[in-house]
Structures are given as structure tokens and as C-alpha cells.
N, C-alpha and C. Protein backbone atom coordinates (compact mmCIF):
# COMPACT_ATOMS: atom_id res chain seq x y z
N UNK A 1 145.81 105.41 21.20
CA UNK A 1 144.62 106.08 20.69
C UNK A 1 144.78 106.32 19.18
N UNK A 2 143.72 106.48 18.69
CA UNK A 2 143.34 106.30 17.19
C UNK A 2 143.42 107.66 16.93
N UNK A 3 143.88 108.36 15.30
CA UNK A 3 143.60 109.56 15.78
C UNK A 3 142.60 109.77 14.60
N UNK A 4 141.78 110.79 15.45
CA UNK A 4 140.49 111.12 14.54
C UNK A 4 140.33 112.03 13.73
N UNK A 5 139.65 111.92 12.89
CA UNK A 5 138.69 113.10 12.24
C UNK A 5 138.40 114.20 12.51
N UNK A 6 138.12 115.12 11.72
CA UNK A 6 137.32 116.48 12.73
C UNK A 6 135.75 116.00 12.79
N UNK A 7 135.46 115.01 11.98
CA UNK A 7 134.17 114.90 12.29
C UNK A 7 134.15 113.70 13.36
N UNK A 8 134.59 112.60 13.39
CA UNK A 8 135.02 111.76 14.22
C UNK A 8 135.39 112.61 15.85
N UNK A 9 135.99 113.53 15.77
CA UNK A 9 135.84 114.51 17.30
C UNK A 9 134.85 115.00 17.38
N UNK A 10 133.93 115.67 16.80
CA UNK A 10 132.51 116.31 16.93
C UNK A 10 131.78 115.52 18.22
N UNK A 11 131.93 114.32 17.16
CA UNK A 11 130.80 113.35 18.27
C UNK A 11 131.71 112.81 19.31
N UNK A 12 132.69 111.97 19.06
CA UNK A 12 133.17 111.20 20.19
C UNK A 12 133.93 111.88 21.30
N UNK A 13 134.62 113.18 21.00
CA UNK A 13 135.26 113.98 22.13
C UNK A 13 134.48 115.05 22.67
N UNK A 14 133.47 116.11 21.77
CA UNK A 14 132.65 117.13 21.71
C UNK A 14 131.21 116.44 21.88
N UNK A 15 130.98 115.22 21.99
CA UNK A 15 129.80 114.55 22.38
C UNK A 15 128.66 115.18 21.31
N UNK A 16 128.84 115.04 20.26
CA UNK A 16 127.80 115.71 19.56
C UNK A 16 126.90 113.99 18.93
N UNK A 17 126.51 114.63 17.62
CA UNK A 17 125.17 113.42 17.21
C UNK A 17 125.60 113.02 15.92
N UNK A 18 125.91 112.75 15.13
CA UNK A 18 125.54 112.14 13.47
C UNK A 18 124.10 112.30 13.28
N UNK A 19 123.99 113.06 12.37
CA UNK A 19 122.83 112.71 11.85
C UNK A 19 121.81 111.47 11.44
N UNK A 20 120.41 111.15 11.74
CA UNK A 20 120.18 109.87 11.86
C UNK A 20 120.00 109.66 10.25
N UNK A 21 119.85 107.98 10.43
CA UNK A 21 120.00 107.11 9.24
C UNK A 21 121.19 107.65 7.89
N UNK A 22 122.26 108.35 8.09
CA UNK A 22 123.54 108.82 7.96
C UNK A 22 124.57 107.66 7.87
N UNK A 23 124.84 107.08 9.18
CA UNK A 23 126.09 106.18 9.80
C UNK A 23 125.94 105.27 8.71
N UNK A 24 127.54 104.44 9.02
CA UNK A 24 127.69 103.40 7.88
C UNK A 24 127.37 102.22 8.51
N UNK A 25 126.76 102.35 9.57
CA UNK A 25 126.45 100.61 10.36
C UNK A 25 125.01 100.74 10.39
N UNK A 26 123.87 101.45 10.12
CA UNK A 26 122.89 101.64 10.54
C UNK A 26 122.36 100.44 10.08
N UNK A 27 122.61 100.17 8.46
CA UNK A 27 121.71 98.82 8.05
C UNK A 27 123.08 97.84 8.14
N UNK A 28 123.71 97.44 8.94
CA UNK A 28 124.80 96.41 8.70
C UNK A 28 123.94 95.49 9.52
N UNK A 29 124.14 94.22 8.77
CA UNK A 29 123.61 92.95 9.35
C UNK A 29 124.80 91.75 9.32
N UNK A 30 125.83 91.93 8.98
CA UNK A 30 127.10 91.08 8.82
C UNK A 30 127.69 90.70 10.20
N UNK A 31 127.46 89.49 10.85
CA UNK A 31 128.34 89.15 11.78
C UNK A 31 129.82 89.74 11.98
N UNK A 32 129.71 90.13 13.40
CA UNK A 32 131.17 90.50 13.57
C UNK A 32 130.94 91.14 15.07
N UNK A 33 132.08 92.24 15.08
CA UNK A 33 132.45 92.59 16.91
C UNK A 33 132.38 94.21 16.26
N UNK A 34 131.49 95.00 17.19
CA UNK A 34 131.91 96.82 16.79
C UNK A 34 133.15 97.07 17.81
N UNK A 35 134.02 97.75 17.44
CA UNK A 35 134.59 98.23 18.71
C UNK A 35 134.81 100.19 18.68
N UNK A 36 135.53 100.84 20.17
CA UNK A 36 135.60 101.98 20.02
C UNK A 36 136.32 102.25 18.72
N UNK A 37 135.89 103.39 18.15
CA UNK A 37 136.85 103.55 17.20
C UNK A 37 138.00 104.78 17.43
N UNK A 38 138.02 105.19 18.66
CA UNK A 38 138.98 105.89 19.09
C UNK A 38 140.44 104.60 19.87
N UNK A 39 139.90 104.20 20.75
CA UNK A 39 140.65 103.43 21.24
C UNK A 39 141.05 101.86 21.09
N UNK A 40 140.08 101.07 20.22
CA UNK A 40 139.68 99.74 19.98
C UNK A 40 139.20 98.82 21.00
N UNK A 41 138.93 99.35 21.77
CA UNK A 41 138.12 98.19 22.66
C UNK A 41 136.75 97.76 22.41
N UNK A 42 136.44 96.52 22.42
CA UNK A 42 135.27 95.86 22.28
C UNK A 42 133.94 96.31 22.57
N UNK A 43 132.83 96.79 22.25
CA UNK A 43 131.86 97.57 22.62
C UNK A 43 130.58 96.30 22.54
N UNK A 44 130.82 95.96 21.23
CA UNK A 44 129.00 95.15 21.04
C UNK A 44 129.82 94.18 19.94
N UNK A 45 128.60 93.19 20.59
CA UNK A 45 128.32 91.83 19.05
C UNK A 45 127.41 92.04 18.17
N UNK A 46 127.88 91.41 17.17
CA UNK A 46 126.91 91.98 15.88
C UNK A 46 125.28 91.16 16.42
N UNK A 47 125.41 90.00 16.99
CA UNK A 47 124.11 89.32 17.20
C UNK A 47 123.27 89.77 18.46
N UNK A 48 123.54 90.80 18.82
CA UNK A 48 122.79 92.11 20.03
C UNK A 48 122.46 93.43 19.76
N UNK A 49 122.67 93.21 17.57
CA UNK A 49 122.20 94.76 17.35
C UNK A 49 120.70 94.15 16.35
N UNK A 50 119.95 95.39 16.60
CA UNK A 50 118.85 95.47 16.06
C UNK A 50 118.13 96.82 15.29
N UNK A 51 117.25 95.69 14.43
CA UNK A 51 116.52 97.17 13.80
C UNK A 51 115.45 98.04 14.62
N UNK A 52 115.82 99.35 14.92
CA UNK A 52 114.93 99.92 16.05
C UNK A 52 114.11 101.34 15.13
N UNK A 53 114.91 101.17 13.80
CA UNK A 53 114.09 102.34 13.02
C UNK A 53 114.39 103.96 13.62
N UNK A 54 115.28 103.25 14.05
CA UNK A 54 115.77 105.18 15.09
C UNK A 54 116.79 105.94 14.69
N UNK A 55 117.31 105.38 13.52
CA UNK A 55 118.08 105.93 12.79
C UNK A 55 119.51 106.19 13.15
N UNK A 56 119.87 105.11 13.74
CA UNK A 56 121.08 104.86 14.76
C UNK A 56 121.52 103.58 14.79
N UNK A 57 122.57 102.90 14.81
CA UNK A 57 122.85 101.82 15.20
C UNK A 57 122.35 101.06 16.57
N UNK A 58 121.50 99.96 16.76
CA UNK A 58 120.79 99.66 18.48
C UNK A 58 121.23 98.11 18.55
N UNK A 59 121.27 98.35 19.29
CA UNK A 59 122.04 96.89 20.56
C UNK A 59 121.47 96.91 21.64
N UNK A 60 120.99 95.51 21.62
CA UNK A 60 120.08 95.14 23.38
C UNK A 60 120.86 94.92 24.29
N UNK A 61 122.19 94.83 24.07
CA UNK A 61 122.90 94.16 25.44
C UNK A 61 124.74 94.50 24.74
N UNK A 62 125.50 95.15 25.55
CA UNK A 62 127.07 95.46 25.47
C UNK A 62 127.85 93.80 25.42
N UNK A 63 129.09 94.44 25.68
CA UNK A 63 130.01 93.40 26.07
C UNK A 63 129.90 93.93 27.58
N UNK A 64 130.28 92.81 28.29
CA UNK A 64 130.38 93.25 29.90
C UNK A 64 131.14 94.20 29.71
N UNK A 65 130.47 95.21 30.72
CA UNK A 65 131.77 96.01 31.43
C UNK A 65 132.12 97.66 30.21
N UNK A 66 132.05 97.16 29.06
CA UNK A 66 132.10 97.61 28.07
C UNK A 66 132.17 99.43 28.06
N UNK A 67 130.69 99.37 28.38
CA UNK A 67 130.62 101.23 28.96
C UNK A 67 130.72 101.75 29.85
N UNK A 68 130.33 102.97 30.13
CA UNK A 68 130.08 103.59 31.41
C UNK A 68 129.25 104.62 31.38
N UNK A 69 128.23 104.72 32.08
CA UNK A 69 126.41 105.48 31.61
C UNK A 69 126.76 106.20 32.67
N UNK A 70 126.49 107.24 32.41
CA UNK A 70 126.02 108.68 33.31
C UNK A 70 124.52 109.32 33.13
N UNK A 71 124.50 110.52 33.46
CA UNK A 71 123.50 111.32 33.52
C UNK A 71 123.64 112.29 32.19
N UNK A 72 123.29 112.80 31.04
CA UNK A 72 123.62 113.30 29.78
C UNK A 72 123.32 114.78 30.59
N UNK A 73 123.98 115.53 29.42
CA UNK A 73 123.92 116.97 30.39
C UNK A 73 122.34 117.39 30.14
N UNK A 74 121.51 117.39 29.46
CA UNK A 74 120.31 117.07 29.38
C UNK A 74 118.88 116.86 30.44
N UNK A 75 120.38 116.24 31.51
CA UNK A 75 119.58 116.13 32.24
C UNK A 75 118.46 114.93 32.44
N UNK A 76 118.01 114.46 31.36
CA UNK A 76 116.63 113.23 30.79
C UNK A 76 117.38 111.94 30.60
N UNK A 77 118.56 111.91 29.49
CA UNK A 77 119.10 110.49 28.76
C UNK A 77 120.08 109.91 29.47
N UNK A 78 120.54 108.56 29.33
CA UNK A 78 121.68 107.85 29.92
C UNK A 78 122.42 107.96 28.76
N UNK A 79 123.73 109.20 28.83
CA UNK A 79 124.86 108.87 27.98
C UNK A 79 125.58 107.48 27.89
N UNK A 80 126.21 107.30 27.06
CA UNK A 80 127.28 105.88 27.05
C UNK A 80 128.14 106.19 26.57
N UNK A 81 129.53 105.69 27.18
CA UNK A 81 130.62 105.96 27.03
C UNK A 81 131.77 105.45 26.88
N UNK A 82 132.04 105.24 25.94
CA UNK A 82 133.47 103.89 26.11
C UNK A 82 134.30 104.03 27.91
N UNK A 83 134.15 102.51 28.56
CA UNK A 83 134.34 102.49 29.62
C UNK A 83 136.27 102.42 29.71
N UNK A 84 137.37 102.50 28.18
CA UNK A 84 138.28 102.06 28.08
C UNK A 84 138.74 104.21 28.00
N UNK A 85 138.20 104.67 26.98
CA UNK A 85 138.79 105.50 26.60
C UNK A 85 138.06 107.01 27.42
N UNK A 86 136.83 106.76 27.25
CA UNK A 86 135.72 107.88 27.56
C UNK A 86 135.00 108.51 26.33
N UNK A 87 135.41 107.95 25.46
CA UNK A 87 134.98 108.44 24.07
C UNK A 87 133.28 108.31 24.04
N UNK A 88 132.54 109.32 23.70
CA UNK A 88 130.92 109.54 23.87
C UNK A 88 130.69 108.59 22.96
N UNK A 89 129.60 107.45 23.16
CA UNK A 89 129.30 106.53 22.47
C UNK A 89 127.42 106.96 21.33
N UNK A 90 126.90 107.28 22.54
CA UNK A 90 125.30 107.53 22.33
C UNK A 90 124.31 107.52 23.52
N UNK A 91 123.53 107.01 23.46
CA UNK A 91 122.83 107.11 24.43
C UNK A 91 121.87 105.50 24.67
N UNK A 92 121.96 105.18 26.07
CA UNK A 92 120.46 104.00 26.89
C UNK A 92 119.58 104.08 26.87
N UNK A 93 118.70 103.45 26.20
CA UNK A 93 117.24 103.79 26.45
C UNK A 93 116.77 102.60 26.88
N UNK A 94 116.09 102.51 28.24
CA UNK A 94 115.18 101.32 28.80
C UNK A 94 113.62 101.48 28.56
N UNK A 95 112.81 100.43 28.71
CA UNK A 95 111.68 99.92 28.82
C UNK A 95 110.93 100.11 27.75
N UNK A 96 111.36 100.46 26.75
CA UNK A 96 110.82 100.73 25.20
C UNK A 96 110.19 99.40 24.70
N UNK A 97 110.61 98.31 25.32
CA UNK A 97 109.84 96.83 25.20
C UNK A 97 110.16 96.68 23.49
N UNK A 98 111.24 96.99 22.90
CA UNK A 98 111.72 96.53 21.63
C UNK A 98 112.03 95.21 21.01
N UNK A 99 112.87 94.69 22.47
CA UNK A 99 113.25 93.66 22.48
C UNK A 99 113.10 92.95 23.52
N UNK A 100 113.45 91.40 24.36
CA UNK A 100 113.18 91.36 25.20
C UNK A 100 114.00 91.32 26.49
N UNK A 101 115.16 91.56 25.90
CA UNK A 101 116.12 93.00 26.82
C UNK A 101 115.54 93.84 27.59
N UNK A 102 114.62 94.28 26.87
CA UNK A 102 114.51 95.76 26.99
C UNK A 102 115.30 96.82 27.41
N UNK A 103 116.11 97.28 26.40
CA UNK A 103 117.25 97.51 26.54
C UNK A 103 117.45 98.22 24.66
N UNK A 104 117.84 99.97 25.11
CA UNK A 104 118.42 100.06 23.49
C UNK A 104 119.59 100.68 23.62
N UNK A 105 120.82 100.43 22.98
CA UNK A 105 122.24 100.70 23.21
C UNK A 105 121.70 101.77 22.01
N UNK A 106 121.87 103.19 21.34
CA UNK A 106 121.50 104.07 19.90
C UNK A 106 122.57 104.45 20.43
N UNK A 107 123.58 104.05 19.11
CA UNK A 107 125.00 104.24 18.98
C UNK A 107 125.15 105.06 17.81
N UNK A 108 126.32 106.13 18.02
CA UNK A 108 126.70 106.41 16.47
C UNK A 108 127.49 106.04 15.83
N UNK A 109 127.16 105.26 14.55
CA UNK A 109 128.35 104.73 13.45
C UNK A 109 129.93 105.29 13.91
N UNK A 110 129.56 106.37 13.62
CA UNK A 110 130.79 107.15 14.01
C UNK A 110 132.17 106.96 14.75
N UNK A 111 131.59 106.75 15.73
CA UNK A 111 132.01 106.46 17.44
C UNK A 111 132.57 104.97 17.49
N UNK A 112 132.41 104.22 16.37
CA UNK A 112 132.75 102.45 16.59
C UNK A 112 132.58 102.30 15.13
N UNK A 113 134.04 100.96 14.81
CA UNK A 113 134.44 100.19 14.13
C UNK A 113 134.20 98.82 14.02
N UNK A 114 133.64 98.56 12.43
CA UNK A 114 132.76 97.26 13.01
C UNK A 114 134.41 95.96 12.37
N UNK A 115 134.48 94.87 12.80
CA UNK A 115 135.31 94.27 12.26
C UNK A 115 134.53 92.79 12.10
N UNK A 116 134.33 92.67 11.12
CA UNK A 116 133.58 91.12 10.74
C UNK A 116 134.09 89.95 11.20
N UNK A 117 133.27 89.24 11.61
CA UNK A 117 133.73 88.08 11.72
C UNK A 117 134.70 87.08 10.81
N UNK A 118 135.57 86.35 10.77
CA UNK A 118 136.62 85.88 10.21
C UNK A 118 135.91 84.38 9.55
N UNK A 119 135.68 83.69 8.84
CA UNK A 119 135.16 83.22 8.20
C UNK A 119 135.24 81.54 8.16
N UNK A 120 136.35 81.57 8.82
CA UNK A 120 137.04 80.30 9.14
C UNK A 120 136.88 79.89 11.06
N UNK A 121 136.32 80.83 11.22
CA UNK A 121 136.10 80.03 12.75
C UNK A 121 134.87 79.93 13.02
């Protein structure tokens, strides 16, 4: 395990939020892989994130297996959760018809490390 931040724990251990349009991935458009940034496991491809204007990082579709969605204490949202570590990712949102997924991964920067694609493969 990675060790974090106090702000980096807020959100990913204390499940809290980043403030929107804040994160350092929100406008990233650079090919590459995000992964947890607590633990490093693989979360999303850069070519499954999108602009959703929600002030969050959004992805139509994980890596398999990737998370693990519950019930948010909320009660209403599908939390997401690194399926490696448990680290609070963000939240699922279905049928928003954004994409044709339909499907929004609203991730926080925070919570994941983006690592670019390598240039030579």
C-alpha cells in the first residue's frame, strides 16, 4: 500500500468528495491506464473516459473485475470501490444515456493515478 496524504485519506479511506472540476485528471485526454492510487491496481483506460461536464473524472466502462459497487450510505448512489484494496473510488451512475454504455464511472482524481501510455508500443 501507497501511503497517503491527509487529503488523499479524506476521500479514499474517510470516503469523502474532492471538490468538483478541482482533480488533476478532470480535463486529461492523454492515452494511458488510471490506476488505484492507494494500492496500484488497474481501474480504467484512458479510451473509456469521457467528458460528462460533472466535474469529475467519467468512464463508461472499468477494467473487468476492477471494482466493487455497493449501496452508498446515502442510501440513493452506487459507491465504487477499488475491488483490490477497498479504497472509495466515487460513485455509478446508470441510464443517463451519455454514452452508449450508458454507464458513468465519476471518479475522484484523487483516488487514482493516471500512468500514460509508453510511446513505443
Amino acid at each position: 500500500m501507497n501511503k497517503l496524504t491527509p487529503q488523499e485519506k479524506a476521500v479514499i479511506i474517510e470516503k469523502g468528495t474532492e471538490p468538483a472540476f478541482s482533480g488533476e485528471y478532470v480535463d486529461n485526454k492523454l492515452p494511458g491506464t488510471y490506476v488505484c492510487r492507494q494500492c496500484g491496481a488497474v481501474l480504467y483506460e484512458s479510451e473509456n473516459k469521457f467528458d460528462s461536464d460533472c466535474g469529475w473524472p467519467s468512464f463508461d466502462d472499468e477494467v473487468s473485475g476492477a471494482t466493487v459497487k455497493s449501496m452508498d450510505t446515502d442510501g440513493v448512489r452506487t459507491e465504487i470501490t477499488c475491488a483490490n484494496c477497498g479504497g472509495h473510488l466515487g460513485h455509478l451512475f446508470l441510464g443517463e444515456r451519455l454514452t452508449p454504455k450508458n454507464a458513468r464511472y465519476c471518479v475522484n482524481s484523487i483516488s487514482m493515478k493516471f500512468i500514460p501510455k509508453d510511446n513505443n508500443d
